[in-house]
Protein backbone atom coordinates (compact mmCIF):
# COMPACT_ATOMS: atom_id res chain seq x y z
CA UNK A 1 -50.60 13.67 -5.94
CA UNK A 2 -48.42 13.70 -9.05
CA UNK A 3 -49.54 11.58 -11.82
CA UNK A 4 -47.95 9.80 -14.82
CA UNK A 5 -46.83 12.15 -17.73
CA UNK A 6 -47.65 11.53 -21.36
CA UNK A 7 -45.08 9.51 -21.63
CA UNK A 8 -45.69 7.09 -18.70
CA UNK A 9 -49.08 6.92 -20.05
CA UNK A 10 -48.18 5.86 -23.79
CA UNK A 11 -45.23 3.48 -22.81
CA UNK A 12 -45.58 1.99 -19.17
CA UNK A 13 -43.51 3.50 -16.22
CA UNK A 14 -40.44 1.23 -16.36
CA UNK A 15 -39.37 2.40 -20.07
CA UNK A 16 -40.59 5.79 -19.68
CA UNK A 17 -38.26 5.67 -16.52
CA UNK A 18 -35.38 4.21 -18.40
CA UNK A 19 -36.00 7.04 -21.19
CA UNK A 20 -35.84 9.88 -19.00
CA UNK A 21 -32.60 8.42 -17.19
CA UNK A 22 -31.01 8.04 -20.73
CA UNK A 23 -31.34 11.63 -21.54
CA UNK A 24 -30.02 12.75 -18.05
CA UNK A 25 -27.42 10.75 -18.14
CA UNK A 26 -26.85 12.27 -22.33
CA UNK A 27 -27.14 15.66 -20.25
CA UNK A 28 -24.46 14.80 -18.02
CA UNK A 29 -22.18 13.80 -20.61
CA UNK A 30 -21.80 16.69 -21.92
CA UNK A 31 -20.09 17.71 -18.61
CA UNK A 32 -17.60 15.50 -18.61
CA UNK A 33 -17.10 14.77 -22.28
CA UNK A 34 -14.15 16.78 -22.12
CA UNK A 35 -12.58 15.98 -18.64
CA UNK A 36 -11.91 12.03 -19.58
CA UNK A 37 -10.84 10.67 -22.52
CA UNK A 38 -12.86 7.83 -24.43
CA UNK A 39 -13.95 5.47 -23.00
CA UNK A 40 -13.38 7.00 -19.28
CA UNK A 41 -16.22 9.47 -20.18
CA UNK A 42 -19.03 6.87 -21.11
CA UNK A 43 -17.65 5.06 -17.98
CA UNK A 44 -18.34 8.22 -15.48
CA UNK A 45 -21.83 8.57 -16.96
CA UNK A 46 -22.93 4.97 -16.20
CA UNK A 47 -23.42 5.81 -12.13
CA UNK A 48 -25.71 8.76 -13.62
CA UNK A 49 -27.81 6.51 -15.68
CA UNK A 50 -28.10 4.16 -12.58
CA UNK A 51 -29.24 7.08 -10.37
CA UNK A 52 -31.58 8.45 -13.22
CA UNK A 53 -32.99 4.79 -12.78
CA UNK A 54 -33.40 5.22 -8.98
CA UNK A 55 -34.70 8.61 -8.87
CA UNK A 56 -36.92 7.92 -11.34
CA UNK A 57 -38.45 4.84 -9.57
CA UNK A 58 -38.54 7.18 -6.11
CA UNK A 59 -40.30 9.58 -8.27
CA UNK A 60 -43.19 6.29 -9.38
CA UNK A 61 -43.41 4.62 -6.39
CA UNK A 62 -43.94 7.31 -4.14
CA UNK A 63 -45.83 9.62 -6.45
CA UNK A 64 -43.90 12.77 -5.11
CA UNK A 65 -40.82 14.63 -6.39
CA UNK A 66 -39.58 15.23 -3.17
CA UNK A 67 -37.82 11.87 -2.28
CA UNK A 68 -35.75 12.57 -5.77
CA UNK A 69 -34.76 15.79 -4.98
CA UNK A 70 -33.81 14.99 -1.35
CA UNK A 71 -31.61 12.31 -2.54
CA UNK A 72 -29.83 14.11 -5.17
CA UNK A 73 -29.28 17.12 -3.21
CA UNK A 74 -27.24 14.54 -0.92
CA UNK A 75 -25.10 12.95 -3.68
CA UNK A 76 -24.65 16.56 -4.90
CA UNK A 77 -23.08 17.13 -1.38
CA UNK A 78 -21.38 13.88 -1.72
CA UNK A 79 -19.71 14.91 -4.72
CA UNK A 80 -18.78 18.30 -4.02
CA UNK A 81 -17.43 16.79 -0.63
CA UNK A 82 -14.98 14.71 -2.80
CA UNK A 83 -13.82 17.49 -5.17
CA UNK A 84 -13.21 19.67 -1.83
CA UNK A 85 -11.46 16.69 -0.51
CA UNK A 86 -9.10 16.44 -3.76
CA UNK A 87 -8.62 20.54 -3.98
CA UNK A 88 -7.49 21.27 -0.32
């Protein structure tokens, strides 16, 4: 079983969880910091932070990464449906 990280252990799981989720959506940003304008790009990165959020409770509740990855590998598929969608 996976256990709490340093961070988990010195701040609780809910703001650790709401840390990590800030910085992936901060990671994200930079990807589309440059395809929308202000404030359209802050805007795109909310669903991100939200996600972060539910991945990150997946990953606490269920003490396993797998749930997490399973579920983002299926909004990555999601996504790239949509762009596919929008090319052809």
């Amino acid at each position: 079983m996976m256990e709490g990280g340093e961070l988990e252990s010195k701040l609780g799981a809910t703001t650790s969880i709401t840390i990590t989720a800030f910085f992936y959506s901060l990671y994200h940003l930079l990807s589309v910091y440059f395809i929308f304008s202000f404030p359209f790009n802050l805007l795109a990165v909310l669903p991100v932070f939200l996600a972060g959020l539910m991945w990150g409770f997946f990953r606490y509740k269920l003490k396993s990464i797998i749930a997490p990855i399973i579920s983002h590998v299926i909004a990555d598929l999601g996504i790239m449906l949509v762009y596919i969608n929008l090319i052809l």
